[in-house]
Protein backbone atom coordinates (compact mmCIF):
# COMPACT_ATOMS: atom_id res chain seq x y z
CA UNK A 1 4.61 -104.40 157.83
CA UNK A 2 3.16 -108.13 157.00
CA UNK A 3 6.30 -108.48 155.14
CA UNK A 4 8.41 -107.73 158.68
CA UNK A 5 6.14 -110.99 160.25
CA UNK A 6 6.93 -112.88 157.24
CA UNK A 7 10.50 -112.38 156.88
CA UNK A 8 10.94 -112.42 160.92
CA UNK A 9 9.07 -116.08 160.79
CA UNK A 10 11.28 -117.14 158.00
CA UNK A 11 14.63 -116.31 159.05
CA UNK A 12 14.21 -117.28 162.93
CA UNK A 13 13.00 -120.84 161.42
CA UNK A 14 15.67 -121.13 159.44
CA UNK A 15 18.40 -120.55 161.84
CA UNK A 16 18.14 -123.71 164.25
CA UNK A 17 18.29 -125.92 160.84
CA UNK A 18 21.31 -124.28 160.36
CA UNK A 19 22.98 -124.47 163.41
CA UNK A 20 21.91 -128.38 163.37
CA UNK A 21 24.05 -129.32 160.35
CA UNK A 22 27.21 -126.79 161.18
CA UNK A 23 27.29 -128.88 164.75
CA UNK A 24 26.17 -131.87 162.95
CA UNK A 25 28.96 -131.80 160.23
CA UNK A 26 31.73 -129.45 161.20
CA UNK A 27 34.58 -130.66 163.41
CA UNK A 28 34.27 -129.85 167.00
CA UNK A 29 38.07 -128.18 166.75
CA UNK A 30 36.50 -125.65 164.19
CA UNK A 31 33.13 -125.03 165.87
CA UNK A 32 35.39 -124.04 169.27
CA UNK A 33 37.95 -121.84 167.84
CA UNK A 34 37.94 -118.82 168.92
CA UNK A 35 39.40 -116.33 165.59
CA UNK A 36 41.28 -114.06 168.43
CA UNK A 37 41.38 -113.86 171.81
CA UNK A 38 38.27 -112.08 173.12
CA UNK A 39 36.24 -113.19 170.38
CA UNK A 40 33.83 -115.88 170.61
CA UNK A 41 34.04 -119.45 168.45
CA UNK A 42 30.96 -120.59 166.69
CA UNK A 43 30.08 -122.85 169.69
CA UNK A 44 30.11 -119.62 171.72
CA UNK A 45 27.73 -117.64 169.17
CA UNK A 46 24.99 -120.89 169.65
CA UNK A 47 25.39 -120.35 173.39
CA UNK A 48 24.26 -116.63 173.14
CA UNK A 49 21.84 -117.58 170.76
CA UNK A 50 20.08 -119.94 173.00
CA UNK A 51 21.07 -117.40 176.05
CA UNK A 52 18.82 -114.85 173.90
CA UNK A 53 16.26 -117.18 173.09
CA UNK A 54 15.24 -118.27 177.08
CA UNK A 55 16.12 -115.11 178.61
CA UNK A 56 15.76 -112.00 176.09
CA UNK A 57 13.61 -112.31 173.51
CA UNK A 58 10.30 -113.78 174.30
CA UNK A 59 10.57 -111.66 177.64
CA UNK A 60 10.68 -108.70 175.32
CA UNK A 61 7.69 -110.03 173.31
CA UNK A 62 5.63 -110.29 176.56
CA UNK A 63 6.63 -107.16 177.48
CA UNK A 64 5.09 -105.14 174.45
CA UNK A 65 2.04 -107.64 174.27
CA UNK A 66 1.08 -106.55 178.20
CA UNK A 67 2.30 -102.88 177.30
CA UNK A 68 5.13 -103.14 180.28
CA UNK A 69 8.95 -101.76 179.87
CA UNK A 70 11.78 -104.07 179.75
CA UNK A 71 15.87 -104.48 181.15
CA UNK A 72 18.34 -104.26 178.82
CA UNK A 73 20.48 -107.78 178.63
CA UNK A 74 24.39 -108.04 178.92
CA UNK A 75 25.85 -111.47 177.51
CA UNK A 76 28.81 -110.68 179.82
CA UNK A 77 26.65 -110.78 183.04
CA UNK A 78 23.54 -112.33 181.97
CA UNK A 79 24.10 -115.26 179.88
CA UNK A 80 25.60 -118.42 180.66
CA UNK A 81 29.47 -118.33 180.92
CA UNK A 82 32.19 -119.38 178.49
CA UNK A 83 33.65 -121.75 180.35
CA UNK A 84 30.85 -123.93 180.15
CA UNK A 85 31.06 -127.18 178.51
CA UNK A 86 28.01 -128.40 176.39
CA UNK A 87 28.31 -130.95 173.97
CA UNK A 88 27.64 -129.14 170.37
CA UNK A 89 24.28 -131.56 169.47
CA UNK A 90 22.97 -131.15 172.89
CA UNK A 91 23.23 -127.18 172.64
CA UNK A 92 21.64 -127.41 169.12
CA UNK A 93 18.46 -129.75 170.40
CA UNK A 94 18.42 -126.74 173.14
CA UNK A 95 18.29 -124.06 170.64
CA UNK A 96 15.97 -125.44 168.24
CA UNK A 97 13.60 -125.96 171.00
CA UNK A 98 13.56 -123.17 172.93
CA UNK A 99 13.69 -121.28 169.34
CA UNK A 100 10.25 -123.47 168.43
CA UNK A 101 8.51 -122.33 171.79
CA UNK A 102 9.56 -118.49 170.88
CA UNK A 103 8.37 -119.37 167.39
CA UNK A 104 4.62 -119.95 168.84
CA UNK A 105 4.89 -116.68 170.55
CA UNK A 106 5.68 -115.09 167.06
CA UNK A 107 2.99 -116.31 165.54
CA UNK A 108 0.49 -115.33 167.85
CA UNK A 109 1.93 -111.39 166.57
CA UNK A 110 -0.60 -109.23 164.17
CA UNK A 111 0.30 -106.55 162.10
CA UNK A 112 -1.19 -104.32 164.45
CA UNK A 113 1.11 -105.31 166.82
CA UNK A 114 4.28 -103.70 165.81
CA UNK A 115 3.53 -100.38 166.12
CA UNK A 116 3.65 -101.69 170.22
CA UNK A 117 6.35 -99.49 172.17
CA UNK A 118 8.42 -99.98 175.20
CA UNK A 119 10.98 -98.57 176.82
CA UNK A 120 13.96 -100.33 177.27
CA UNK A 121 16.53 -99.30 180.02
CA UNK A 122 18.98 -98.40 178.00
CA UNK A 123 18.15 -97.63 174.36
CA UNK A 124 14.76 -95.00 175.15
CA UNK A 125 11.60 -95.84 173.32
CA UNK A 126 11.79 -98.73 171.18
CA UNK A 127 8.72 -100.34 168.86
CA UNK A 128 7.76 -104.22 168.54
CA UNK A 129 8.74 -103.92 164.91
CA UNK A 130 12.23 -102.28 165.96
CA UNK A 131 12.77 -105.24 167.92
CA UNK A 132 11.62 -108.02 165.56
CA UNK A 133 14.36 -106.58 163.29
CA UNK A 134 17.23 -106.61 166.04
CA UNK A 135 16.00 -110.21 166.52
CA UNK A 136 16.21 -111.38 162.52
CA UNK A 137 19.62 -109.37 162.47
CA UNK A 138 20.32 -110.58 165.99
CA UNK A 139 20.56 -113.99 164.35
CA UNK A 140 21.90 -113.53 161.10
CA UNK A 141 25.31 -111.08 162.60
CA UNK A 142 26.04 -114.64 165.05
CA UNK A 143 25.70 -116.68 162.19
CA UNK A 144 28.14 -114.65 160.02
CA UNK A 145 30.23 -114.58 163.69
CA UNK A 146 30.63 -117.82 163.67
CA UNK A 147 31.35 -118.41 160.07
CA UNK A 148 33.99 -115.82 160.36
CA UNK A 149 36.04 -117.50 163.58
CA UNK A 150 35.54 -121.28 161.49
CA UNK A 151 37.12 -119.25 158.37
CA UNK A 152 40.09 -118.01 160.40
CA UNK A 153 43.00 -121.16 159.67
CA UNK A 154 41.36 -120.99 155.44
CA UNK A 155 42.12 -117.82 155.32
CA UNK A 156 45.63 -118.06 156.96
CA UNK A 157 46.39 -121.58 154.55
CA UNK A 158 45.00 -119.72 151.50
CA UNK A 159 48.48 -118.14 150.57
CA UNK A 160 48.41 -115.75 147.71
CA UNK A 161 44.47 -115.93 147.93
CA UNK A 162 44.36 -114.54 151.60
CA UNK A 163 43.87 -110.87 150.14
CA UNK A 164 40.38 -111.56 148.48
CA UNK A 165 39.11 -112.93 152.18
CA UNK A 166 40.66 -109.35 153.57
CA UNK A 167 37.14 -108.05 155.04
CA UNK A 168 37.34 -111.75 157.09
CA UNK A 169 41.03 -111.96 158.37
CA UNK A 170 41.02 -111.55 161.69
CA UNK A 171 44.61 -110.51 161.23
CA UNK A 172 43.51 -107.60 159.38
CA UNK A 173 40.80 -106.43 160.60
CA UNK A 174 40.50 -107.26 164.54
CA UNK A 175 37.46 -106.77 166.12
CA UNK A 176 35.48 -107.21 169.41
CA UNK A 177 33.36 -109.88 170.29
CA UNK A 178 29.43 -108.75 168.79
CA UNK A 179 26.94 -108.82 171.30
């Protein structure tokens, strides 16, 4: 399971880096754009991130570490609401440093650790290592998310090319907003 501490410390690094050049380089007109209504636009997916990051995941991490249970989380109820307005650097600085305080907390995890259970209110019985992977695929599924709603006009412009993009057309394939 070192490799799970490894790969978890890797990937959750990596992810404020990338947020910092999408909202550093991509126009704010992509980064809002919702891909259909109901779905959220990259700017939306950073918000949850950052949501996750101060109110989800480093409570969880405390939560095995002291051997306590844990709520479930709702980005409906729980997080901060859509109509919010944060400029897109200001959210990223946010992210990145919340995400470098949870980072600490990470590292202060052993191998011995994940075999740590909980019980979470709504999914039973869950381990520290379960977790740590929701977390690392927490991260990458937003990223894709938000790569997918910025994709949405390509796609549509891409004329006789818009077939090989089929498993991203929103217009194909509709889905709900991933929580």
């Amino acid at each position: 399971m070192d490799h799970l501490l490894l790969q978890a410390r890797a990937i959750l690094s990596a992810t404020p880096s990338r947020w910092q050049t999408m909202v550093s380089t991509i126009p704010e007109n992509l980064l809002t754009l919702a891909p259909a209504p109901g779905e959220w636009s990259a700017l939306q997916c950073l918000q949850h991130l950052l949501d996750t990051d101060q109110k989800v995941f480093p409570i969880r991490i405390r939560a095995f570490m002291a051997g306590q249970n844990f709520p479930g989380f709702n980005p409906d109820t729980d997080g901060q609401k859509p109509g919010s307005r944060i400029e897109p650097s200001a959210l990223s600085a946010s992210f990145t440093s919340v995400r470098n305080t949870n980072l600490k907390l990470l590292a202060g995890i052993k191998t011995s650790d994940l075999t740590r259970t909980a019980v979470h209110a709504e999914l039973g019985k869950v381990t520290l290592a379960e977790m740590l992977n929701e977390w690392i695929g927490h991260d990458l599924m937003h990223l894709v998310q938000a790569e997918r709603a910025m994709m949405q006009p390509f796609i549509v412009g891409s004329g006789p090319w818009r077939p090989y993009f089929l498993d991203h057309d929103v217009a194909a394939h509709p889905v709900t907003k991933h929580i």
